[in-house]
Every structure is written in C-alpha cells, then in structure tokens.
C-alpha atoms as a PDB file:
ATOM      1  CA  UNK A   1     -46.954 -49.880 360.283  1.00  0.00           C
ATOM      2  CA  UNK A   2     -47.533 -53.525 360.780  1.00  0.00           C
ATOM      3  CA  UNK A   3     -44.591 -55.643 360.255  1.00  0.00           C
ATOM      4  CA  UNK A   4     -43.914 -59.413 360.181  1.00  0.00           C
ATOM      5  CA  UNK A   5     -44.779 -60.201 363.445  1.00  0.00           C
ATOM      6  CA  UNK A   6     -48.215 -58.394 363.191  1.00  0.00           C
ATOM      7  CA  UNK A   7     -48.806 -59.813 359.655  1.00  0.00           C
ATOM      8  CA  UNK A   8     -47.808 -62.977 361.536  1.00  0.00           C
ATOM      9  CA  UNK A   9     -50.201 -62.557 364.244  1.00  0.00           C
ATOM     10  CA  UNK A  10     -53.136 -61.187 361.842  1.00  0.00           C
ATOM     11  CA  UNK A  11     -52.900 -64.588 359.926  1.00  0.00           C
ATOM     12  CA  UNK A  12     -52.728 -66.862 362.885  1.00  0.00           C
ATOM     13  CA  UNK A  13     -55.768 -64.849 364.237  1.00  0.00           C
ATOM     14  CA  UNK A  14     -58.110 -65.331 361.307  1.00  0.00           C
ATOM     15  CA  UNK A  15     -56.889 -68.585 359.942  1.00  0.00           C
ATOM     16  CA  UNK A  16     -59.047 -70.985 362.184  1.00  0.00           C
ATOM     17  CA  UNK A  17     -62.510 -68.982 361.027  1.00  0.00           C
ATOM     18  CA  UNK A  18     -61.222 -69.194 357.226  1.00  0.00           C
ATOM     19  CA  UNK A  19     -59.937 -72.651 356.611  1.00  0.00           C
ATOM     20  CA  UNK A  20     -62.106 -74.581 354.572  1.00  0.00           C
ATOM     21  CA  UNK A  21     -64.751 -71.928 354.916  1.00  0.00           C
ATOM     22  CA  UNK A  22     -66.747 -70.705 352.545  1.00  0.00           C
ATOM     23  CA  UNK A  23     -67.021 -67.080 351.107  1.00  0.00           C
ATOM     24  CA  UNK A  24     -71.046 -66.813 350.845  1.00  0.00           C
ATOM     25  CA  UNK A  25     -70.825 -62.365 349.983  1.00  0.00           C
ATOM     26  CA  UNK A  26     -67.945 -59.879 349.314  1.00  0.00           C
ATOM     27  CA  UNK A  27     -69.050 -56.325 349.997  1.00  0.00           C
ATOM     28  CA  UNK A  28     -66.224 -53.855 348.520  1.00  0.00           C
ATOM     29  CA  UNK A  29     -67.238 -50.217 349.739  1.00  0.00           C
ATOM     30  CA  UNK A  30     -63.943 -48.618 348.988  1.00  0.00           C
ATOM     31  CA  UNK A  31     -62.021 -49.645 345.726  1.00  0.00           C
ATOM     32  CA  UNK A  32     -59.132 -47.137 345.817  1.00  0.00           C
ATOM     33  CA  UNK A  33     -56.166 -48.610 348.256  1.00  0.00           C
ATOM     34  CA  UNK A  34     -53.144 -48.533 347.150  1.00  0.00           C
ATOM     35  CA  UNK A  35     -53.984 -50.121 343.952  1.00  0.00           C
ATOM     36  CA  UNK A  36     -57.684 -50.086 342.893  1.00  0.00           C
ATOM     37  CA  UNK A  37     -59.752 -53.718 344.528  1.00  0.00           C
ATOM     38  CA  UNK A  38     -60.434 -55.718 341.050  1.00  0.00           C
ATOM     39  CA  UNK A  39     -63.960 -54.544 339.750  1.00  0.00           C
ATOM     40  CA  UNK A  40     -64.376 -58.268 339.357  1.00  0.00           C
ATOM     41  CA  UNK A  41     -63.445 -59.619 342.675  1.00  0.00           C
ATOM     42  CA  UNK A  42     -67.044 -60.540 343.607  1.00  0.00           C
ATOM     43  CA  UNK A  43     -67.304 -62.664 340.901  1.00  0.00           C
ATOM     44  CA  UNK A  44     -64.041 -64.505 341.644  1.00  0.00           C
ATOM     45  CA  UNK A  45     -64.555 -65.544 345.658  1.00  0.00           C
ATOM     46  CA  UNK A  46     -68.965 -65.748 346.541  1.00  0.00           C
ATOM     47  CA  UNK A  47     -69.228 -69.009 346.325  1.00  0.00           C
ATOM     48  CA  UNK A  48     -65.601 -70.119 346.924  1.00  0.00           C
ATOM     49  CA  UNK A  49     -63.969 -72.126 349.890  1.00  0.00           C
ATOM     50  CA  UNK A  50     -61.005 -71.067 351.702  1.00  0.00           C
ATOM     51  CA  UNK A  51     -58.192 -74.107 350.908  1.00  0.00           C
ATOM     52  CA  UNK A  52     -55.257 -72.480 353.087  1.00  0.00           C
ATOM     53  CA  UNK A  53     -53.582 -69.162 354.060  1.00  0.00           C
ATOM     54  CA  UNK A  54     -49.743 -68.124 354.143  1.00  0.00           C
ATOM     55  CA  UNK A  55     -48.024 -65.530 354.561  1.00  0.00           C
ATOM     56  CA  UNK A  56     -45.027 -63.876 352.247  1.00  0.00           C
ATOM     57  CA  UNK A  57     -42.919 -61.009 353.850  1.00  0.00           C
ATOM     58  CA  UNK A  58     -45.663 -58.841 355.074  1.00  0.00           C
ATOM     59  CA  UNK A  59     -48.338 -60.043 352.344  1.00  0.00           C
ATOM     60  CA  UNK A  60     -51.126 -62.712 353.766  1.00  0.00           C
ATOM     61  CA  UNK A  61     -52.070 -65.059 350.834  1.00  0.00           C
ATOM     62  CA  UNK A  62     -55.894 -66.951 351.388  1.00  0.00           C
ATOM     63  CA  UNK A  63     -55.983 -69.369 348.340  1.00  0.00           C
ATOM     64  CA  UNK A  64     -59.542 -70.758 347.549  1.00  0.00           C
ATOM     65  CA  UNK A  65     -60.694 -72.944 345.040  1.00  0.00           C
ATOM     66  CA  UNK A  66     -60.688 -70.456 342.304  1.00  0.00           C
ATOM     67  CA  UNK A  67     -57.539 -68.500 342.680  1.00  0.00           C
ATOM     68  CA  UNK A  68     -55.956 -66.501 345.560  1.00  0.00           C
ATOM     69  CA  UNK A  69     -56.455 -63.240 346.979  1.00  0.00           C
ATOM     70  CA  UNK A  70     -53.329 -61.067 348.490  1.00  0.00           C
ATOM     71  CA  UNK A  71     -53.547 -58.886 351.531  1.00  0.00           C
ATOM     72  CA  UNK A  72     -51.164 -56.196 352.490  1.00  0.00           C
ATOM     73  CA  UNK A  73     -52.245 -54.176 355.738  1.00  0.00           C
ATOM     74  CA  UNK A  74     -50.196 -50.971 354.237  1.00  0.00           C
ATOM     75  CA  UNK A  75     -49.302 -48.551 356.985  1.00  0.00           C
ATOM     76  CA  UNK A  76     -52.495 -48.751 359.218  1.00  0.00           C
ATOM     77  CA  UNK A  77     -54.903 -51.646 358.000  1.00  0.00           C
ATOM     78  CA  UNK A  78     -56.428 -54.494 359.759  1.00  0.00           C
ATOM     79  CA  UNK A  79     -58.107 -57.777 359.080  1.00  0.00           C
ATOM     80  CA  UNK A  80     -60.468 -59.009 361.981  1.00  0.00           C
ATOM     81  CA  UNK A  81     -63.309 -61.136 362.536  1.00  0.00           C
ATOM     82  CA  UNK A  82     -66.463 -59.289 363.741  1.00  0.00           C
ATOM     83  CA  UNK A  83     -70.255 -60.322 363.627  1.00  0.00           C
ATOM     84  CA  UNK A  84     -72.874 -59.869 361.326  1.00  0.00           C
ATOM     85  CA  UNK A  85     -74.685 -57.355 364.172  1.00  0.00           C
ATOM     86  CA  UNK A  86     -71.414 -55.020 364.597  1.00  0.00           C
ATOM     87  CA  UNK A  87     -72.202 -51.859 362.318  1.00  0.00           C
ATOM     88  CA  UNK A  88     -69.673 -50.989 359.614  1.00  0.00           C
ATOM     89  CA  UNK A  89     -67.323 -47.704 360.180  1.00  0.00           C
ATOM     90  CA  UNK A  90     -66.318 -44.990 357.955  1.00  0.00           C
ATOM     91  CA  UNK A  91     -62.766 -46.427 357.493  1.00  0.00           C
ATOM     92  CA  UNK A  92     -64.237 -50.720 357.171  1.00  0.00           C
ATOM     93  CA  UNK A  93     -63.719 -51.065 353.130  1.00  0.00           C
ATOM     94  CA  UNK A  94     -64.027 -55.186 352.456  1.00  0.00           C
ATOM     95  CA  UNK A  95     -66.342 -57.283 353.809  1.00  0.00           C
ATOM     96  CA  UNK A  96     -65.784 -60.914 353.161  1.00  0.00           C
ATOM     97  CA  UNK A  97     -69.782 -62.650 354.783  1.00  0.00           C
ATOM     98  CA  UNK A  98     -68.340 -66.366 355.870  1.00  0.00           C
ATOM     99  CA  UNK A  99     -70.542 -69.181 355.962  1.00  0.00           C
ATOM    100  CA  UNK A 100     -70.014 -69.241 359.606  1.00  0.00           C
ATOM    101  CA  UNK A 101     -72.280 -65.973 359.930  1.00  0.00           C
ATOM    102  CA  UNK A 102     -68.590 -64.152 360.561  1.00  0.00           C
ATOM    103  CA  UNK A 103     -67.619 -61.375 358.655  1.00  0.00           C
ATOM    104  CA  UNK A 104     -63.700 -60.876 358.000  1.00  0.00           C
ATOM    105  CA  UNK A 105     -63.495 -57.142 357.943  1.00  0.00           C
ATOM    106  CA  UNK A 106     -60.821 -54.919 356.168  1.00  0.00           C
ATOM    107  CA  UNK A 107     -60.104 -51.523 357.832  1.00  0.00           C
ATOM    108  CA  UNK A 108     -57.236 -49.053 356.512  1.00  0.00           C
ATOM    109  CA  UNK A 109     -57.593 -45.624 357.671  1.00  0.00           C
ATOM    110  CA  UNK A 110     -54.876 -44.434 355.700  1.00  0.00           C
ATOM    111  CA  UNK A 111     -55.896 -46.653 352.362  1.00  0.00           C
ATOM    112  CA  UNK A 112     -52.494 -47.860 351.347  1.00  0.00           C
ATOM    113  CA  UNK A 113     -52.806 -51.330 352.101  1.00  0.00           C
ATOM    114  CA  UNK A 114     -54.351 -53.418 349.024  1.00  0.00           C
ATOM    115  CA  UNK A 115     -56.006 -56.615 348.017  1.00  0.00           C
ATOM    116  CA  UNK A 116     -55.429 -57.934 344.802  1.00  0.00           C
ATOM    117  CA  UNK A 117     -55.897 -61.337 342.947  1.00  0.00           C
ATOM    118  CA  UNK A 118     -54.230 -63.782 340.788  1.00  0.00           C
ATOM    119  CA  UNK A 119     -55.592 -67.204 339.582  1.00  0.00           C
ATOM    120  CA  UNK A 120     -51.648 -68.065 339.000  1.00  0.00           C
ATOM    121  CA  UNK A 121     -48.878 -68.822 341.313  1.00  0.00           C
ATOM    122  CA  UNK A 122     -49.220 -66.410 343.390  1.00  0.00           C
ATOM    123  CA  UNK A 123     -45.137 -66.491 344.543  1.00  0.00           C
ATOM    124  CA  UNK A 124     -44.863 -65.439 340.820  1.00  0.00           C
ATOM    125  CA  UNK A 125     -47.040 -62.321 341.298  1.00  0.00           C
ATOM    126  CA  UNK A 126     -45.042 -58.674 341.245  1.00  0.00           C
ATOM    127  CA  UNK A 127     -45.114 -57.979 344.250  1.00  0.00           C
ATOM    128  CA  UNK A 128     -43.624 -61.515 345.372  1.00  0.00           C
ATOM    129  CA  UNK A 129     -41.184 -62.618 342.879  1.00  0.00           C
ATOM    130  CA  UNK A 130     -38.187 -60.097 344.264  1.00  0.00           C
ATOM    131  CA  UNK A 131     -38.626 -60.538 347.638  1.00  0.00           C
ATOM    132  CA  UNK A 132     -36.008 -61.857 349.633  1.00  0.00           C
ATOM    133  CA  UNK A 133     -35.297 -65.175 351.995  1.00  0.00           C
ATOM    134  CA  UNK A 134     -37.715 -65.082 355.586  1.00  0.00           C
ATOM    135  CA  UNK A 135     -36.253 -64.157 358.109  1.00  0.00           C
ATOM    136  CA  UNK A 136     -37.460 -67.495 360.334  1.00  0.00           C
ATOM    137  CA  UNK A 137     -36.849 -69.621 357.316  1.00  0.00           C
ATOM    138  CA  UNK A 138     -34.097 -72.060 357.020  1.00  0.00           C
ATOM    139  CA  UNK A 139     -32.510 -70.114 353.983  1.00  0.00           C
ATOM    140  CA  UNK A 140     -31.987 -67.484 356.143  1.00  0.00           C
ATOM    141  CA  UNK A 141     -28.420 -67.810 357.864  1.00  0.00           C
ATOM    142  CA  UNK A 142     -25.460 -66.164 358.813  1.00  0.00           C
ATOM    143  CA  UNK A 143     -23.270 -67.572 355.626  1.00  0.00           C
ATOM    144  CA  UNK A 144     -26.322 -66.077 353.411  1.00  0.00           C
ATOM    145  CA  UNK A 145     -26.146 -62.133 355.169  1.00  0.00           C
ATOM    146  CA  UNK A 146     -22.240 -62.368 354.924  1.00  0.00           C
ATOM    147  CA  UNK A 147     -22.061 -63.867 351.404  1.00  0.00           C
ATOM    148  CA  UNK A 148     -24.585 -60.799 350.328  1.00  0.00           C
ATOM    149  CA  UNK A 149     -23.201 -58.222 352.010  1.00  0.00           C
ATOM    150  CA  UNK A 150     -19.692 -58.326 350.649  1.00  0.00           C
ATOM    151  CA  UNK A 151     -18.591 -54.967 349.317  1.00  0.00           C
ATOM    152  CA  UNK A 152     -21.568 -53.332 350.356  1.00  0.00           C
ATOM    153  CA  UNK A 153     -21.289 -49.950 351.881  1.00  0.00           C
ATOM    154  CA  UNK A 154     -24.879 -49.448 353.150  1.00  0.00           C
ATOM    155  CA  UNK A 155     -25.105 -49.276 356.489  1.00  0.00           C
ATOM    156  CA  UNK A 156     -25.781 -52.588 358.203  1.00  0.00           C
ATOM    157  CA  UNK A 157     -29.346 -51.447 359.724  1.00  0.00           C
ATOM    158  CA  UNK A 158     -30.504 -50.044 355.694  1.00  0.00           C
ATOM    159  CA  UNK A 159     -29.166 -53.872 354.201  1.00  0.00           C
ATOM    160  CA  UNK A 160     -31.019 -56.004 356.983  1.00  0.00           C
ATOM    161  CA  UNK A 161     -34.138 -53.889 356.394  1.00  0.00           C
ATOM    162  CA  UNK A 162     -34.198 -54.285 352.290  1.00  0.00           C
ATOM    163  CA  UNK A 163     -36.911 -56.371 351.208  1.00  0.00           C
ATOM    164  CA  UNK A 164     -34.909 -57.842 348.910  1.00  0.00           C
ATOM    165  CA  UNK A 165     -32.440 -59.526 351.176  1.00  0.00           C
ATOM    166  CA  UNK A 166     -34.663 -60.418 353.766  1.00  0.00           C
ATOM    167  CA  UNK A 167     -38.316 -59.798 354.018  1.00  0.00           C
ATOM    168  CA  UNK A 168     -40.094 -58.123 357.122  1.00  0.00           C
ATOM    169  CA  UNK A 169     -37.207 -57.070 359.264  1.00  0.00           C
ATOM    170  CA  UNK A 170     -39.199 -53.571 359.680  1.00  0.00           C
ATOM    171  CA  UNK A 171     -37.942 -50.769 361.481  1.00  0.00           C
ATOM    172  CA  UNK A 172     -38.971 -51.725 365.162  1.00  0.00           C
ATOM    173  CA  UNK A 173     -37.174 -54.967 364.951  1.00  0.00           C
ATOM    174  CA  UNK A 174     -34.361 -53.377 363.163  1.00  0.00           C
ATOM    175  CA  UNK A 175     -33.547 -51.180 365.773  1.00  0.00           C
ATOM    176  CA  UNK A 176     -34.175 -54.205 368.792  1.00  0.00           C
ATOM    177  CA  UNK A 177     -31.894 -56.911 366.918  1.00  0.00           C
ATOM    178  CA  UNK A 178     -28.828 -54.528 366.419  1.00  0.00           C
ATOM    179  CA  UNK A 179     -29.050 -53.977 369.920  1.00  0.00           C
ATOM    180  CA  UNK A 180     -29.440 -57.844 370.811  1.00  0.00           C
ATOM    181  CA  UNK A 181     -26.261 -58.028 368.725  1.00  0.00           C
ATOM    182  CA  UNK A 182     -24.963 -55.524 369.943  1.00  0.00           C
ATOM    183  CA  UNK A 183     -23.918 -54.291 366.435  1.00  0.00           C
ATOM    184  CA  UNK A 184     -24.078 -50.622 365.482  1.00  0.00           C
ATOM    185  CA  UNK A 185     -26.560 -49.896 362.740  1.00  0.00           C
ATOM    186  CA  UNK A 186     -24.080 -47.040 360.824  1.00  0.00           C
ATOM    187  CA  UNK A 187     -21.810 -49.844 360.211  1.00  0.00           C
ATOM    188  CA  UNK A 188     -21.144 -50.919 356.418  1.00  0.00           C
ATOM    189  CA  UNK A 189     -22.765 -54.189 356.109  1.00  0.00           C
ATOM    190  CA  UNK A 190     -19.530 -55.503 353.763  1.00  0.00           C
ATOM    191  CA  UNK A 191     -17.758 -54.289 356.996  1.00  0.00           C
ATOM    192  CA  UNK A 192     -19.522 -56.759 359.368  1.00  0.00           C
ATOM    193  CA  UNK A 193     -17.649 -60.046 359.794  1.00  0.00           C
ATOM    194  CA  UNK A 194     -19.012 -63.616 359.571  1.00  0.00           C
ATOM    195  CA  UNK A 195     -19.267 -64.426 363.450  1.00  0.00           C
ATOM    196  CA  UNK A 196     -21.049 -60.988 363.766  1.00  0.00           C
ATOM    197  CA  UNK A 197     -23.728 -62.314 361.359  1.00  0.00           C
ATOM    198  CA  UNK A 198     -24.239 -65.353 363.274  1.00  0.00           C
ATOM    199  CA  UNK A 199     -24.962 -63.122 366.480  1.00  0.00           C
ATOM    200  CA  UNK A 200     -27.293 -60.726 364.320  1.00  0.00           C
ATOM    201  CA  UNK A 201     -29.297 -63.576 362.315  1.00  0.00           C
ATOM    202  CA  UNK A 202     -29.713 -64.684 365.991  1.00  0.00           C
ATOM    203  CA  UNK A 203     -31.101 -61.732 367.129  1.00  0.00           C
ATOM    204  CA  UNK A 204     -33.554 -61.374 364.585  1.00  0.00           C
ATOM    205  CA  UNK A 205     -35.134 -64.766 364.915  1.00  0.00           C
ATOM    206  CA  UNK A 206     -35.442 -64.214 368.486  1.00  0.00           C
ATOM    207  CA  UNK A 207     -36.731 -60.922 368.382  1.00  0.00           C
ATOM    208  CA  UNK A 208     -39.235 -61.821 366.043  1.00  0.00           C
ATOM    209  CA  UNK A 209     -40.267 -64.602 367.215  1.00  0.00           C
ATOM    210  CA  UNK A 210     -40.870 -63.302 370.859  1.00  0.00           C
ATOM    211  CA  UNK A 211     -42.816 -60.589 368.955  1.00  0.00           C
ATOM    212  CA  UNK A 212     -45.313 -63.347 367.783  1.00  0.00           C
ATOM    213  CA  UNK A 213     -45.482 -64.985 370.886  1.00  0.00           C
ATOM    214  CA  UNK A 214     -46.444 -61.619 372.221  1.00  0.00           C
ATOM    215  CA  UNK A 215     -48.919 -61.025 369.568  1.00  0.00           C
ATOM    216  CA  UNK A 216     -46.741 -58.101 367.866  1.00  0.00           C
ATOM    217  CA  UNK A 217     -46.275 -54.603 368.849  1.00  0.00           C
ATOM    218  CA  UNK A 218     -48.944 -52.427 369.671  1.00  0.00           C
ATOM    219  CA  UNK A 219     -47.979 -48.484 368.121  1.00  0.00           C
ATOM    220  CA  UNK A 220     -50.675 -46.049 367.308  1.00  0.00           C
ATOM    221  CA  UNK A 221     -53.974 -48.324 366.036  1.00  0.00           C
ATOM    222  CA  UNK A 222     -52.682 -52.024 365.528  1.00  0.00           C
ATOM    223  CA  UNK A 223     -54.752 -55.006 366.602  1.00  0.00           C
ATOM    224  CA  UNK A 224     -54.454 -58.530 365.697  1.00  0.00           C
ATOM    225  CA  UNK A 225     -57.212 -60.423 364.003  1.00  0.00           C
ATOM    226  CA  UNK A 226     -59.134 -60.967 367.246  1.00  0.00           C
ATOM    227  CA  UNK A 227     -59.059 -57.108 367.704  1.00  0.00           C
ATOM    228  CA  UNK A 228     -56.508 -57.642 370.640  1.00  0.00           C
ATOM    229  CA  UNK A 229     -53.433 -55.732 370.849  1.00  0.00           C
ATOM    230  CA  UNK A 230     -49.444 -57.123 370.699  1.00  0.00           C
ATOM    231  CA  UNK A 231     -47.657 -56.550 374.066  1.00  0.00           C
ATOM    232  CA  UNK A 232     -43.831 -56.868 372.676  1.00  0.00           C
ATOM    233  CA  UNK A 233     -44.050 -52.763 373.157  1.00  0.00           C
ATOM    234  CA  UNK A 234     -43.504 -54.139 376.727  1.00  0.00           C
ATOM    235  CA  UNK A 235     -40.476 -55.119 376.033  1.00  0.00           C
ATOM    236  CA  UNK A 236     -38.804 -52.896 373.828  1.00  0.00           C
ATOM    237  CA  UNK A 237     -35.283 -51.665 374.421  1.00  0.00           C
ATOM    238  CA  UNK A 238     -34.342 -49.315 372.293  1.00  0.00           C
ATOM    239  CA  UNK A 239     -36.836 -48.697 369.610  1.00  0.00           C
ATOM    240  CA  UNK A 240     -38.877 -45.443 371.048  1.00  0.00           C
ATOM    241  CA  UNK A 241     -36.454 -44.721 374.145  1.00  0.00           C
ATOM    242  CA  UNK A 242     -34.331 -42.341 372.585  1.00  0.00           C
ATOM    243  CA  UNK A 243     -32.462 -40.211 375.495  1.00  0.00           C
ATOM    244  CA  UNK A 244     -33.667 -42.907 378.176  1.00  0.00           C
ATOM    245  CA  UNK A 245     -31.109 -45.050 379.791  1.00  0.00           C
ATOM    246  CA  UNK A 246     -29.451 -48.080 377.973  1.00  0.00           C
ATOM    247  CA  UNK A 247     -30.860 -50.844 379.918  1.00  0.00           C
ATOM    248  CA  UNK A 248     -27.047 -53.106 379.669  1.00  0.00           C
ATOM    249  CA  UNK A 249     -24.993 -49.924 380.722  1.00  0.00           C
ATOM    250  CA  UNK A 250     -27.195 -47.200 381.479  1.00  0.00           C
ATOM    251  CA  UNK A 251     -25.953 -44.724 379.155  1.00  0.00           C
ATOM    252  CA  UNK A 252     -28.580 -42.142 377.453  1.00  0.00           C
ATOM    253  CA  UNK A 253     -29.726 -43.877 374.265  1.00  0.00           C
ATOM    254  CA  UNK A 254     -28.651 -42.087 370.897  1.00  0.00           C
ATOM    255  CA  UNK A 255     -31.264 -41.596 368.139  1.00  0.00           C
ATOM    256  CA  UNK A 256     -30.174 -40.276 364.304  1.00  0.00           C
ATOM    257  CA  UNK A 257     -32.057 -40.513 361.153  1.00  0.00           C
ATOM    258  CA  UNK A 258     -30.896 -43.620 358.699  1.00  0.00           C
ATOM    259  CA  UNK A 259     -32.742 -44.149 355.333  1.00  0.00           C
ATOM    260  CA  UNK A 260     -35.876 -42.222 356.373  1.00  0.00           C
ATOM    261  CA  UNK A 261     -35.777 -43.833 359.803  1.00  0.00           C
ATOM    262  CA  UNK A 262     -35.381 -42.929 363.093  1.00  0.00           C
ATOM    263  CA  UNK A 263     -32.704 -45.373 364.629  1.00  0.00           C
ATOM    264  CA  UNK A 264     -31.824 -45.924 368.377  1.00  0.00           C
ATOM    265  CA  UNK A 265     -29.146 -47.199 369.805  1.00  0.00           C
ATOM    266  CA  UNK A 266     -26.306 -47.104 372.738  1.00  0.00           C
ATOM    267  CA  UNK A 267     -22.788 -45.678 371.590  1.00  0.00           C
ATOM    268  CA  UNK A 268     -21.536 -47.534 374.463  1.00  0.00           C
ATOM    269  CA  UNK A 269     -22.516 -51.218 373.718  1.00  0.00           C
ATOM    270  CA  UNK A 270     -22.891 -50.939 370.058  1.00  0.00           C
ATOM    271  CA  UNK A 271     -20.388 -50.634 368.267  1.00  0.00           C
END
C-alpha cells in the first residue's frame, strides 16, 4: 500500500506537468472506487487550471480555479503521466487530457483508492478534519508523542501508526523507525519515556525522509508518477526480513502479528 513517502513521491512526480496547467478533458471509465467518482466531476475541472497541489497524510490535494479534487491511491493505485499515444488498460479508470497533450492517468487494480471533490476548504473535508500532526511537520515533536501518549496502553508501534496522532507513519516505516530507535513495538506507548520519544520522532523523520529521497519503497506494483520505482526496499532492515540476521547484532529477526500487522523486530536491540 502506498504510504507517505510514495504519496510524497507521486506528488513531486506529477506536480511540474500540473501547475498552472490546464484540464482541457476528464475521461472517468470506472466510477466505483472506494466511494463512487462524482457523476458531475466533468463538469467541475474541463476547462479549469491547476493553481497548486499538496499533500495531507496520504491524500494528494490539486486545487484549480473552481474547487479541489482529492486523491487517495488506496492499497494499489497510481497517478502517472503518460502520452496521448499510450493505449488505456483494463485497470486505467481517470483520465485527466492536460493542455500539454499529457494525460495524468489513474490506475487502481484493486479500486479502493478514490477521488472526490469539494469546492470548500478542503482541510475541512471528512476525510481531513481528524487527521493528525505530519510527521515532517514542525508540530510534530517529541513533547507532542509523550504529552499524547500518557496513560495509553496500546502498544507503542499501534499509537505511532494511528492516523489520528500522526498521519502516514504506515506499516513499513513503522517497523524501520522502532528499530532506528531501537524501541520495541509491544511496548505501551504511556510506558515510553520522554527522551525515548525524542530518539523515535527522530527516527521517523529520517526514515521518511530517506524514503523520499529514494523515491519510496517499491513492494508488489508501486511506481512513482514518472512510472519509476522507489529503491528505499534497498535499504530496509527489518521490515520483510523476518528470521534473517539483525544487521546491529546479528541475531535472527522476530516477526508477530500487532493490530493486523506483521511486525519485525530484534529481541536483542529492542527493547
């Protein structure tokens, strides 16, 4: 599933071929996502120019002179730029036709991404308004995570993975910042002192933002907006390597099962 950094890298990708751009044709072929495409969407962006693009947790926002339109990639979904020549696959469901001659292309095998729109503030959309402090962000600190956590007895890896307390800290880069912080993730996050937040909120800036550099992490069918894969599967160090050897002490790597998830980590150096 892409996370932050591949949201990150998807938005970077696209953004120079968008920006004050206009939208000259939207082709919807497949209306049922996640949530049903708006019938009306058509209507609302031919003829529109592209003013900026963000991003919010894992949700790219393009705002155009009418309103803006919200991306989320889902579990398997992509957003490239392709030419007018390159033939349209069984799984390619949005077409937006650029000015440019460019086509930025929406494919979700799975379907459970979605693309909605809002002519309001689009931080005070549903799907935006709870979401937590980024993780890059200056909000985001080690006084914040500690403050939060207080009397909580989720485990540590569950709390810094809830969208509500921080947005995009996905699974992958769960499992690699623990690690980094040498922290194990079946600890209760109200049982986590201060200083160890200020080595964990570390880890997770770095981790992610070596995953952007790195253009994200290729697993199973992600590419970034140029269609190129993210190399930070190079350099993963626990996420994936469950039995393999920790690469601080060399121990076999432990993997269990928290919220849903399949965790990895060394008994040895985490704790």
């Amino acid at each position: 599933m892409p996370e932050l950094p591949e949201v990150e890298t998807t938005l970077r990708g696209i953004e120079p071929y968008l920006l004050n751009v206009r939208i000259d044709q939207v082709t919807v072929r497949q209306r049922q996502l996640r949530w049903p495409i708006p019938r009306n969407l058509r209507n609302q962006l031919e003829g529109e120019t592209v003013l900026s693009l963000s991003r919010r947790g894992k949700y790219i926002l393009i705002k155009t002179t009418a309103g803006t339109a919200i991306w989320h990639l889902g579990m398997s979904g992509s957003l490239r730029l392709v030419p007018p020549s390159k033939p349209f696959e069984q799984h390619d469901h949005v077409d937006w036709h650029l000015e440019s001659g460019l086509i930025l292309r929406y494919r979700d095998p799975r379907r459970f991404g979605s693309l909605h729109w809002t002519r309001k503030d689009p931080l005070a959309h549903t799907l935006l308004s709870g979401l937590g402090v980024e993780p890059l962000g200056d909000a985001f600190d080690a006084n914040y995570l500690y403050a939060l956590s207080r009397n909580r007895k989720a485990a540590v890896k569950n709390f810094i993975m809830n969208s509500r307390v921080v947005v995009g800290v996905g699974n992958i880069y769960a499992n690699e910042a623990l690690f980094e912080a040498t922290i194990d993730p079946r600890r209760p996050a109200g049982r986590i002192s201060l200083k160890r937040y200020e080595a964990l909120v570390d880890a997770i800036q770095g981790v992610l933002s070596v995953a952007i550099r790195q253009g994200g992490t290729t697993l199973k069918d992600f590419v970034g907006g140029d269609g190129q894969p993210g190399y930070f599967s190079q350099q993963l160090k626990v996420y994936g390597r469950s039995g393999e050897a920790c690469v601080t002490c060399g121990q076999p790597l432990t993997q269990i099962r928290l919220g849903q998830r399949a965790s990895v980590f060394c008994k040895l150096c985490q704790n």
